[in-house]
PDB file of N, CA and C in Angstrom:
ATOM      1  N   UNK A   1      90.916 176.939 188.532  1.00  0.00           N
ATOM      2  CA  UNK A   1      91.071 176.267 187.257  1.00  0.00           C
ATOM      3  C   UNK A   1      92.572 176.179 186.959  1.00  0.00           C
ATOM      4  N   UNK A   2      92.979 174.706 186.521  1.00  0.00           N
ATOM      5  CA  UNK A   2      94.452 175.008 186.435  1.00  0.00           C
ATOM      6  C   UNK A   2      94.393 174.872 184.881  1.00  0.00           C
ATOM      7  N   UNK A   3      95.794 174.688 184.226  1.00  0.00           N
ATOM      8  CA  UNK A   3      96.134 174.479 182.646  1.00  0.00           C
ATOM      9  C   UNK A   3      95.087 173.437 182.118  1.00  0.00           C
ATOM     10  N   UNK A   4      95.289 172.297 182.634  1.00  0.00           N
ATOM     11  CA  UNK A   4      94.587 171.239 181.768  1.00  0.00           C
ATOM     12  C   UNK A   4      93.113 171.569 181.959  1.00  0.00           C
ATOM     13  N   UNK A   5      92.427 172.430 182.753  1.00  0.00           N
ATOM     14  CA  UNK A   5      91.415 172.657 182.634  1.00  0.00           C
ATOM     15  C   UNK A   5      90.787 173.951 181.856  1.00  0.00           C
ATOM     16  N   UNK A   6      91.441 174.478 181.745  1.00  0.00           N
ATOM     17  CA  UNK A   6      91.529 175.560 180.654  1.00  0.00           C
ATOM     18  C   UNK A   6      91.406 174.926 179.238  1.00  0.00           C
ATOM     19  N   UNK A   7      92.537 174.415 179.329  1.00  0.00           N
ATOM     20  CA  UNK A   7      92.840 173.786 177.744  1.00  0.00           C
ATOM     21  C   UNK A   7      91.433 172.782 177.407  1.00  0.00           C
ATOM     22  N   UNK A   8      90.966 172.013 178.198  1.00  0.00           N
ATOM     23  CA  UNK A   8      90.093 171.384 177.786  1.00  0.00           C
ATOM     24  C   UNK A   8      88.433 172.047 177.569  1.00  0.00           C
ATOM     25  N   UNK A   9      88.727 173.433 178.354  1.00  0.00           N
ATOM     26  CA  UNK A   9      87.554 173.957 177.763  1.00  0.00           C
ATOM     27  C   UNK A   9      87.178 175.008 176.686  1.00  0.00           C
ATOM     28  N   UNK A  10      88.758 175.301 176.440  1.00  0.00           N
ATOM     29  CA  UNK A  10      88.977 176.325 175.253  1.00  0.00           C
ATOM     30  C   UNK A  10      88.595 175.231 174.354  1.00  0.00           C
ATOM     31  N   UNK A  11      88.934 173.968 174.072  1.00  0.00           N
ATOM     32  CA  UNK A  11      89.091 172.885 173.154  1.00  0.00           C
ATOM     33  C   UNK A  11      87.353 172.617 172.787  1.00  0.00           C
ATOM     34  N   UNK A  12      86.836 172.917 173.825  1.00  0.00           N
ATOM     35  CA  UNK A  12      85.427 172.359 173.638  1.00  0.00           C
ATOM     36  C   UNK A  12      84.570 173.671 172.713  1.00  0.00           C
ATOM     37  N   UNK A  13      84.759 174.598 173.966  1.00  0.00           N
ATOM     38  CA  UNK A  13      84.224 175.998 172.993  1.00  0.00           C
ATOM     39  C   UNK A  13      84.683 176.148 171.674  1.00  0.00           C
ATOM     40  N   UNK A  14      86.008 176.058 171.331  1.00  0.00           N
ATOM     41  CA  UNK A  14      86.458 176.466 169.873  1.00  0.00           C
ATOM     42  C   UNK A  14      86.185 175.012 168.938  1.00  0.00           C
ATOM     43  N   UNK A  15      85.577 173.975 169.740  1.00  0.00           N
ATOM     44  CA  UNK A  15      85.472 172.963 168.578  1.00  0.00           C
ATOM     45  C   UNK A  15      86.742 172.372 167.752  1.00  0.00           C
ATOM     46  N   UNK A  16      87.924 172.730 168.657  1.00  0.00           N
ATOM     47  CA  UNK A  16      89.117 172.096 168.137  1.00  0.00           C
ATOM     48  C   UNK A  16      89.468 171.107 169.371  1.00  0.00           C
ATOM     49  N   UNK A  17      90.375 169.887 168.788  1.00  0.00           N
ATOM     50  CA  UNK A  17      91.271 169.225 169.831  1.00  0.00           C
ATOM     51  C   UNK A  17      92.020 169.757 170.940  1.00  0.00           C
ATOM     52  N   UNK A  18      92.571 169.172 172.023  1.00  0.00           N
ATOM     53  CA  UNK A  18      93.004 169.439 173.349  1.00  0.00           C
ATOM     54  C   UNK A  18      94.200 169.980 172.696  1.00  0.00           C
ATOM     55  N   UNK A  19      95.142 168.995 171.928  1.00  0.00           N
ATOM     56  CA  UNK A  19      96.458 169.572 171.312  1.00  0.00           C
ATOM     57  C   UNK A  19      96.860 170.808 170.700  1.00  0.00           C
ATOM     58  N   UNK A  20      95.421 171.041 169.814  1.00  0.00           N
ATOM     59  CA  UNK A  20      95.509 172.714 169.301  1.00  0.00           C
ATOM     60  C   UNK A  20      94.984 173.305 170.071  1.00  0.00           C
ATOM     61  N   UNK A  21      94.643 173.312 170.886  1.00  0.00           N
ATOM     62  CA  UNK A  21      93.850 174.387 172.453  1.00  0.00           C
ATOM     63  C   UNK A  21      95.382 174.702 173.325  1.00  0.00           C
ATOM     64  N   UNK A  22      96.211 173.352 172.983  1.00  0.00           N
ATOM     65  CA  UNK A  22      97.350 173.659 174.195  1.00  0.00           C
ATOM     66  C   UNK A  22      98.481 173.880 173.708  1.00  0.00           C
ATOM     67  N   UNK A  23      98.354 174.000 172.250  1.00  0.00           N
ATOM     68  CA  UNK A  23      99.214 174.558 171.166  1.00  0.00           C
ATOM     69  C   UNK A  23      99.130 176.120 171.501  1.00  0.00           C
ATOM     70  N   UNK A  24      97.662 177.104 171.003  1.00  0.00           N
ATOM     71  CA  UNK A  24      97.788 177.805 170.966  1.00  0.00           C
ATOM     72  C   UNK A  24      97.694 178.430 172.436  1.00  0.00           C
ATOM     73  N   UNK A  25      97.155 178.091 173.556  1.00  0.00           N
ATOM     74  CA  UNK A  25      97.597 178.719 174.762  1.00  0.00           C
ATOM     75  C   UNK A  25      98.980 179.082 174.760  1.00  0.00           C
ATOM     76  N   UNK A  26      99.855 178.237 174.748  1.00  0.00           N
ATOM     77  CA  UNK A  26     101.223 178.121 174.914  1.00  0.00           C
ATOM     78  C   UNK A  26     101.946 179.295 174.114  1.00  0.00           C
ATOM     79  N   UNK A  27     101.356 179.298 172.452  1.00  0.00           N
ATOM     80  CA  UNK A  27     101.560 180.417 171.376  1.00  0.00           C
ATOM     81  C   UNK A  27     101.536 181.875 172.252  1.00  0.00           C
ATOM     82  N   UNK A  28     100.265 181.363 173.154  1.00  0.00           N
ATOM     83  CA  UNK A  28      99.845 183.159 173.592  1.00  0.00           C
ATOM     84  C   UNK A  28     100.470 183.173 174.754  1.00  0.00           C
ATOM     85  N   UNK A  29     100.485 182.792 175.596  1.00  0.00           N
ATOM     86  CA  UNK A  29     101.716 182.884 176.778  1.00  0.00           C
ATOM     87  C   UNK A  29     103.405 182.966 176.499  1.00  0.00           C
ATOM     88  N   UNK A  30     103.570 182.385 175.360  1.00  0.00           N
ATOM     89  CA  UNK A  30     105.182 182.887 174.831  1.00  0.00           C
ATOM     90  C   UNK A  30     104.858 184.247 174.305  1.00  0.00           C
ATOM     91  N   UNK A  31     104.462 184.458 173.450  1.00  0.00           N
ATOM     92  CA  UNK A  31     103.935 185.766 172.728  1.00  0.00           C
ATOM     93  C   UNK A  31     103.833 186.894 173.745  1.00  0.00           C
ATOM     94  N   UNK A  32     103.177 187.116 175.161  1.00  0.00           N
ATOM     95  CA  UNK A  32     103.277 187.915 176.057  1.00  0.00           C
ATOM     96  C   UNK A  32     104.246 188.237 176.688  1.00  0.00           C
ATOM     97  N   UNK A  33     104.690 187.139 177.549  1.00  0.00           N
ATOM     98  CA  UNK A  33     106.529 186.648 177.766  1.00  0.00           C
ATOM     99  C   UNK A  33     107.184 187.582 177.146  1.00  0.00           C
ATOM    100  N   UNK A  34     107.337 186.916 176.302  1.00  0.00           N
ATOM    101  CA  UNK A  34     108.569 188.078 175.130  1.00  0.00           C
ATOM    102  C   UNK A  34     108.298 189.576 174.777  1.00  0.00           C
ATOM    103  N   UNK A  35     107.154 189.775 174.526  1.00  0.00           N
ATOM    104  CA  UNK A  35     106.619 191.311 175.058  1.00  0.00           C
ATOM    105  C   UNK A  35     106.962 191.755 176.263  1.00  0.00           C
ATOM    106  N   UNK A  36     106.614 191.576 176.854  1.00  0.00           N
ATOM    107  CA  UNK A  36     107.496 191.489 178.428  1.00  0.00           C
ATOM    108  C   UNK A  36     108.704 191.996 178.530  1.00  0.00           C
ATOM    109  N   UNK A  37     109.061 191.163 178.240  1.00  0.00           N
ATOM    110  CA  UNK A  37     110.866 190.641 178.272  1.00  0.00           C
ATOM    111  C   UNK A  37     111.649 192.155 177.578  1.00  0.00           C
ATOM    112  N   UNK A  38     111.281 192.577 176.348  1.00  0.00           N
ATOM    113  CA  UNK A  38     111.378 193.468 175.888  1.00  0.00           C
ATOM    114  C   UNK A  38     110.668 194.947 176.383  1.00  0.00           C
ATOM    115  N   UNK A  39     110.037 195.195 177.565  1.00  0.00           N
ATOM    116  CA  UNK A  39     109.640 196.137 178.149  1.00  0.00           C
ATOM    117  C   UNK A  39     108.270 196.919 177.562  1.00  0.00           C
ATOM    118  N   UNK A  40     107.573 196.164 176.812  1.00  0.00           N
ATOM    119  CA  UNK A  40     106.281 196.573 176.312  1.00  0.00           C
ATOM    120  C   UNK A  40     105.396 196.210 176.833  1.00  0.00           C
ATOM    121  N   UNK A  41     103.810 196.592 176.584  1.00  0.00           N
ATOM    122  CA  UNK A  41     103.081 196.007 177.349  1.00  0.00           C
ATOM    123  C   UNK A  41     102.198 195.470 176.135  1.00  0.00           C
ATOM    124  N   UNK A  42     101.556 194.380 176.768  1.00  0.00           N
ATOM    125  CA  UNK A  42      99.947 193.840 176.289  1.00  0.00           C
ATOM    126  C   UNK A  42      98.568 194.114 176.558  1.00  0.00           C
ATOM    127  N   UNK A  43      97.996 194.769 175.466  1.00  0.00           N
ATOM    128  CA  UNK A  43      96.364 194.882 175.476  1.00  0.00           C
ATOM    129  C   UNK A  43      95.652 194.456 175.194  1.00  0.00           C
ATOM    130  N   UNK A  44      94.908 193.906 176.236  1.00  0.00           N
ATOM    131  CA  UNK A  44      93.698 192.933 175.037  1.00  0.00           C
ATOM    132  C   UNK A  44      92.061 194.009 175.479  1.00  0.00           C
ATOM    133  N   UNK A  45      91.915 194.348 174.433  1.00  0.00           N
ATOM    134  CA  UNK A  45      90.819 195.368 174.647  1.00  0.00           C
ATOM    135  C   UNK A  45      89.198 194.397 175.449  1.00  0.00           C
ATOM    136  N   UNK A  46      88.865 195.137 176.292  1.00  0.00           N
ATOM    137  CA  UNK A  46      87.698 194.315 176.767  1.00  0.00           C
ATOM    138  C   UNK A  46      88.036 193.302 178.008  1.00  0.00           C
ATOM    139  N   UNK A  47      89.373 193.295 177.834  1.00  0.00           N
ATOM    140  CA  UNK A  47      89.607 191.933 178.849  1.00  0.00           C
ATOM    141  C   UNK A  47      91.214 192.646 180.105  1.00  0.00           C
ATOM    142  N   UNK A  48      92.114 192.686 179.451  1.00  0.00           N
ATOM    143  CA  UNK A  48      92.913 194.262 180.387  1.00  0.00           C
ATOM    144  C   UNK A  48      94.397 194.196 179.606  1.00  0.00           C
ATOM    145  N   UNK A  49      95.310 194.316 180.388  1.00  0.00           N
ATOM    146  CA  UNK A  49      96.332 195.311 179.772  1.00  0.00           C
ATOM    147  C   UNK A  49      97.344 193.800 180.952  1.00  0.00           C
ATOM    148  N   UNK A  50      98.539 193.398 180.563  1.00  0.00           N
ATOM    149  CA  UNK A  50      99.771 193.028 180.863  1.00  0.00           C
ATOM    150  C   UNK A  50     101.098 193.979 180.963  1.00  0.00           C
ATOM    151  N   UNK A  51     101.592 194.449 181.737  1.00  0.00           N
ATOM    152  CA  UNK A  51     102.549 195.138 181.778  1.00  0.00           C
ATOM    153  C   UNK A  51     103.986 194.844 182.643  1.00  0.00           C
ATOM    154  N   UNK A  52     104.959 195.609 182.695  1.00  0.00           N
ATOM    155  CA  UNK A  52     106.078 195.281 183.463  1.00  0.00           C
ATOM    156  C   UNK A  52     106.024 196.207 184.529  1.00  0.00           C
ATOM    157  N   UNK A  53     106.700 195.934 185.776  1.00  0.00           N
ATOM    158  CA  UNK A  53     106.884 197.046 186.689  1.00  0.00           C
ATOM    159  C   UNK A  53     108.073 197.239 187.537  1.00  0.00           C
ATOM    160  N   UNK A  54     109.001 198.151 187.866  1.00  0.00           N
ATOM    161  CA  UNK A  54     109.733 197.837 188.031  1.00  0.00           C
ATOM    162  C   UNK A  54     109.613 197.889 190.064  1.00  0.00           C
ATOM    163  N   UNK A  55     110.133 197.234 190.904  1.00  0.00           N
ATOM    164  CA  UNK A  55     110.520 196.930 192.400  1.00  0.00           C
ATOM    165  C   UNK A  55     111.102 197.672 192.892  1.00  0.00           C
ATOM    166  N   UNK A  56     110.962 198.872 193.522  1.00  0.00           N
ATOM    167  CA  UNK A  56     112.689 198.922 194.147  1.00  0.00           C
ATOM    168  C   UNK A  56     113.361 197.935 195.208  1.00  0.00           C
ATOM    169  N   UNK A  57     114.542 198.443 195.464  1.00  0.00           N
ATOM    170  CA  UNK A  57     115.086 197.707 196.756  1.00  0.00           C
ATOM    171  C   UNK A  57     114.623 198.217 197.853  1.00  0.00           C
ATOM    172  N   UNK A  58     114.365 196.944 199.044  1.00  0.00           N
ATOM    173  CA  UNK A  58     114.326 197.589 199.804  1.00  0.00           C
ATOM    174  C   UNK A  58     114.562 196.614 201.293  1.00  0.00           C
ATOM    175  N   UNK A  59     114.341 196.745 202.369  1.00  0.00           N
ATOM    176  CA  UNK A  59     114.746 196.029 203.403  1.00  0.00           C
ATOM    177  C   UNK A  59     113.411 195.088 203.917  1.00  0.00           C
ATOM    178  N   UNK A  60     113.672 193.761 204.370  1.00  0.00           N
ATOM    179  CA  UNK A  60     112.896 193.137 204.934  1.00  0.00           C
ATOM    180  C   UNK A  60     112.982 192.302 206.009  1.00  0.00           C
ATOM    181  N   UNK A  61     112.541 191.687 206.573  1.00  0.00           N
ATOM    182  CA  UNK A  61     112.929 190.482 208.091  1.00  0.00           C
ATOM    183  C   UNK A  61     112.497 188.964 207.679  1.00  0.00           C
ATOM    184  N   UNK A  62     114.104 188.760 208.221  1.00  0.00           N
ATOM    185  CA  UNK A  62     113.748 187.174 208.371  1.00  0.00           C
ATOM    186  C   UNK A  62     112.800 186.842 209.353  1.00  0.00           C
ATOM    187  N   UNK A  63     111.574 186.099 208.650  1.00  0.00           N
ATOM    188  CA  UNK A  63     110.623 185.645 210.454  1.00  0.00           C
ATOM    189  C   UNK A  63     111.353 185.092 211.282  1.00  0.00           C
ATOM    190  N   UNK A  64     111.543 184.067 211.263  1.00  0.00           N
ATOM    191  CA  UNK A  64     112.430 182.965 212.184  1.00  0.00           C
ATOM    192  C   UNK A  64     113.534 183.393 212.731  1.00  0.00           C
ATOM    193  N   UNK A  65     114.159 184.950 212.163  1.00  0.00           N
ATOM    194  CA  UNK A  65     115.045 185.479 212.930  1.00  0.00           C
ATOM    195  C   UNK A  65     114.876 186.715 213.635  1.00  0.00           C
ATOM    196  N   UNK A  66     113.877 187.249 212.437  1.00  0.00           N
ATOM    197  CA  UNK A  66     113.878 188.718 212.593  1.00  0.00           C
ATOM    198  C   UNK A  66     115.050 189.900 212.435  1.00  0.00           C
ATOM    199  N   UNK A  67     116.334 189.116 212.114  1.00  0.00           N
ATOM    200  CA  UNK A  67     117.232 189.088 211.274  1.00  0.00           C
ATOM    201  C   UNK A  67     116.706 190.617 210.148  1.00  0.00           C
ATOM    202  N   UNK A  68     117.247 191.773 209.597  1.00  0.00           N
ATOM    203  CA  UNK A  68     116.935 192.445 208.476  1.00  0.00           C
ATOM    204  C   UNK A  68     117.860 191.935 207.292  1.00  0.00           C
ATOM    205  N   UNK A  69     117.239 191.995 206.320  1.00  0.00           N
ATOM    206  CA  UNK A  69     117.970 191.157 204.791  1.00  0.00           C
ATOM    207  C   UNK A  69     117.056 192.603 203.650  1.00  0.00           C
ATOM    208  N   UNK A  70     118.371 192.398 202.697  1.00  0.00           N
ATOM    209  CA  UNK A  70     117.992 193.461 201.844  1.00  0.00           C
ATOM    210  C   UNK A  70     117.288 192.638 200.826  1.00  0.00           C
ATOM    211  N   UNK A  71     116.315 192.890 199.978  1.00  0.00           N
ATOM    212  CA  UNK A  71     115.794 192.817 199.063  1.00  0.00           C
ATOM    213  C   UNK A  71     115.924 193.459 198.071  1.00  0.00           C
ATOM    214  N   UNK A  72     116.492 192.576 196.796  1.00  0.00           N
ATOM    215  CA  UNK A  72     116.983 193.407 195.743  1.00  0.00           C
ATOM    216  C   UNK A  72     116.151 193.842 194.979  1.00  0.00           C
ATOM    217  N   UNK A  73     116.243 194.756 194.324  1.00  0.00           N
ATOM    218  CA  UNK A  73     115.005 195.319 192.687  1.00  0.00           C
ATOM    219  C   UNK A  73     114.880 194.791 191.675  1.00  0.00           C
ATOM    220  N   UNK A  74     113.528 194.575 191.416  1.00  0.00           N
ATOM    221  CA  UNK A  74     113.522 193.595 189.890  1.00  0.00           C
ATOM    222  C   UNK A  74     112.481 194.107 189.223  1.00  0.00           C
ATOM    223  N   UNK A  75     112.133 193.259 188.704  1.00  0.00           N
ATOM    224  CA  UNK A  75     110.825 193.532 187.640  1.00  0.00           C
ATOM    225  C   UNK A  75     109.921 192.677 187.934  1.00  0.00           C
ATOM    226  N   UNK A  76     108.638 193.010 187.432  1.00  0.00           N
ATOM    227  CA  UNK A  76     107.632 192.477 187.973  1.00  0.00           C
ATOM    228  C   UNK A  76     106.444 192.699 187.004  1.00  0.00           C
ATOM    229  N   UNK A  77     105.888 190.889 186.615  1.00  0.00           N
ATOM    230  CA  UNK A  77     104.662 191.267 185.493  1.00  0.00           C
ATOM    231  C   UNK A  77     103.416 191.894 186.475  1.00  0.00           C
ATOM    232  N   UNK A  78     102.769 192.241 185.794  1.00  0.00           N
ATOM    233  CA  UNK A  78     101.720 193.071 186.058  1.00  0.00           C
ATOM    234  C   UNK A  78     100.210 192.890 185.322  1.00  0.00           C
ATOM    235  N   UNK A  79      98.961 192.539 186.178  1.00  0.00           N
ATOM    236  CA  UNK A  79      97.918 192.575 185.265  1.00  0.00           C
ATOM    237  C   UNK A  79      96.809 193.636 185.699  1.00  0.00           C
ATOM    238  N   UNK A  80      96.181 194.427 184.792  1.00  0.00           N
ATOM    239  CA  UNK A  80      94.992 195.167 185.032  1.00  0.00           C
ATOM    240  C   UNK A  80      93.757 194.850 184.062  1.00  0.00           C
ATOM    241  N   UNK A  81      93.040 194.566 184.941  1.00  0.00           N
ATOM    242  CA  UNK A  81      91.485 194.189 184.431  1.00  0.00           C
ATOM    243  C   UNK A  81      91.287 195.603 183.883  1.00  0.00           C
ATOM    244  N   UNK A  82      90.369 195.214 182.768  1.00  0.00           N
ATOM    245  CA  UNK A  82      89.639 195.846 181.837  1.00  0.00           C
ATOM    246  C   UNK A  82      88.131 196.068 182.459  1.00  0.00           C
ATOM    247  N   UNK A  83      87.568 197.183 182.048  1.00  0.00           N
ATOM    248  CA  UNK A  83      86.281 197.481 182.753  1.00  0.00           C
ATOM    249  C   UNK A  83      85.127 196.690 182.201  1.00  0.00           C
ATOM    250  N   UNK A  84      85.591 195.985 180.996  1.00  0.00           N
ATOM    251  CA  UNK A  84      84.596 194.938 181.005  1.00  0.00           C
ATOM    252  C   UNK A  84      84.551 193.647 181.664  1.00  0.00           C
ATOM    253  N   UNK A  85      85.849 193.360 181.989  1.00  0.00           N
ATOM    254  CA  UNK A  85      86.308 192.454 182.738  1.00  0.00           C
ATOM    255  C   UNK A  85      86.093 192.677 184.611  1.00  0.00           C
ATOM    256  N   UNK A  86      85.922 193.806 184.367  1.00  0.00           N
ATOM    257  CA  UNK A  86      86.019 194.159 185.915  1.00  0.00           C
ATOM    258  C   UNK A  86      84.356 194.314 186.179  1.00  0.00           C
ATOM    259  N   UNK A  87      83.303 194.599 185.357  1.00  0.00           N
ATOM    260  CA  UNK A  87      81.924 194.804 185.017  1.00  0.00           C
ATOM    261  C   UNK A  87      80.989 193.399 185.247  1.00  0.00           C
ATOM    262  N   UNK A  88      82.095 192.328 184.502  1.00  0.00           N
ATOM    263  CA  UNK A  88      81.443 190.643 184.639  1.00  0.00           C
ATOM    264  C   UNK A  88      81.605 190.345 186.210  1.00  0.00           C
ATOM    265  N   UNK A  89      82.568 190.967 186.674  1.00  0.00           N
ATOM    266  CA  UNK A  89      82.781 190.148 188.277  1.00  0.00           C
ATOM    267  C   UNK A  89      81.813 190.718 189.201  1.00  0.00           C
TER     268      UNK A  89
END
Protein backbone atom coordinates (compact mmCIF):
# COMPACT_ATOMS: atom_id res chain seq x y z
CA UNK A 1 0.00 0.00 0.00
CA UNK A 2 1.59 3.23 -0.87
CA UNK A 3 0.45 7.05 0.38
CA UNK A 4 -2.32 7.64 -2.00
CA UNK A 5 -3.67 4.47 -1.02
CA UNK A 6 -3.73 4.93 2.46
CA UNK A 7 -5.07 8.32 2.21
CA UNK A 8 -7.90 7.22 0.19
CA UNK A 9 -8.90 4.69 2.57
CA UNK A 10 -8.49 6.56 5.78
CA UNK A 11 -10.81 9.14 3.73
CA UNK A 12 -13.41 6.52 3.19
CA UNK A 13 -13.42 4.97 6.76
CA UNK A 14 -13.42 8.40 8.54
CA UNK A 15 -16.10 9.73 6.10
CA UNK A 16 -13.97 12.75 5.39
CA UNK A 17 -12.38 14.00 1.98
CA UNK A 18 -8.99 12.76 0.44
CA UNK A 19 -7.58 16.40 1.37
CA UNK A 20 -8.36 16.08 5.12
CA UNK A 21 -7.18 12.33 5.19
CA UNK A 22 -3.84 13.76 3.58
CA UNK A 23 -3.91 16.74 5.72
CA UNK A 24 -3.96 14.86 8.73
CA UNK A 25 -1.58 11.91 7.76
CA UNK A 26 0.98 14.45 7.01
CA UNK A 27 -0.04 16.29 10.69
CA UNK A 28 0.93 12.77 12.13
CA UNK A 29 4.06 12.00 10.31
CA UNK A 30 5.49 15.63 11.09
CA UNK A 31 4.34 15.26 14.67
CA UNK A 32 6.53 11.91 15.02
CA UNK A 33 9.48 13.37 12.97
CA UNK A 34 9.95 16.04 15.38
CA UNK A 35 9.58 13.73 18.35
CA UNK A 36 12.25 12.02 16.88
CA UNK A 37 14.35 14.66 16.07
CA UNK A 38 14.32 15.68 19.66
CA UNK A 39 15.27 12.15 21.02
CA UNK A 40 11.87 10.97 22.41
CA UNK A 41 9.92 8.30 21.56
CA UNK A 42 6.24 7.60 20.28
CA UNK A 43 3.48 5.39 21.73
CA UNK A 44 0.59 4.52 20.33
CA UNK A 45 -0.92 2.05 22.78
CA UNK A 46 -2.36 -1.12 20.98
CA UNK A 47 -0.56 -0.45 17.83
CA UNK A 48 3.57 0.00 19.02
CA UNK A 49 6.10 2.37 20.09
CA UNK A 50 8.49 4.70 17.42
CA UNK A 51 11.79 5.28 18.73
CA UNK A 52 15.43 6.49 17.92
CA UNK A 53 18.50 4.32 17.92
CA UNK A 54 21.65 5.09 17.87
CA UNK A 55 24.46 3.00 14.98
CA UNK A 56 27.76 2.66 15.83
CA UNK A 57 30.62 2.93 13.43
CA UNK A 58 31.79 0.42 11.92
CA UNK A 59 33.65 -1.18 8.84
CA UNK A 60 32.17 -2.51 5.65
CA UNK A 61 33.12 -3.74 1.82
CA UNK A 62 32.74 -2.30 -1.26
CA UNK A 63 31.12 -5.30 -3.46
CA UNK A 64 32.53 -4.37 -6.71
CA UNK A 65 35.76 -3.92 -4.95
CA UNK A 66 35.82 -5.52 -1.89
CA UNK A 67 37.66 -2.51 -1.08
CA UNK A 68 36.97 -1.93 3.20
CA UNK A 69 35.16 1.63 3.76
CA UNK A 70 34.26 2.87 7.17
CA UNK A 71 30.80 3.45 8.01
CA UNK A 72 29.95 6.26 10.04
CA UNK A 73 27.38 6.35 13.24
CA UNK A 74 24.07 7.77 13.10
CA UNK A 75 20.75 7.47 14.21
CA UNK A 76 18.22 5.44 13.26
CA UNK A 77 14.18 5.48 13.48
CA UNK A 78 12.95 2.54 14.93
CA UNK A 79 9.51 0.67 15.03
CA UNK A 80 8.11 -1.98 17.54
CA UNK A 81 4.84 -3.63 17.11
CA UNK A 82 2.54 -3.68 19.87
CA UNK A 83 1.16 -7.08 21.02
CA UNK A 84 -1.98 -6.23 19.67
CA UNK A 85 -0.56 -5.42 16.59
CA UNK A 86 1.65 -8.28 16.62
CA UNK A 87 -1.67 -10.65 17.78
CA UNK A 88 -3.68 -9.38 14.31
CA UNK A 89 -0.75 -10.74 12.11
Amino acid sequence: MNKAELIAQIAEEAGITKTQANIALDSFVDSVTKTLKKGDKVTLVGFGTFSVSKRAARNGRNPQTGEVIKIKARKVARFKAGKELSSKL
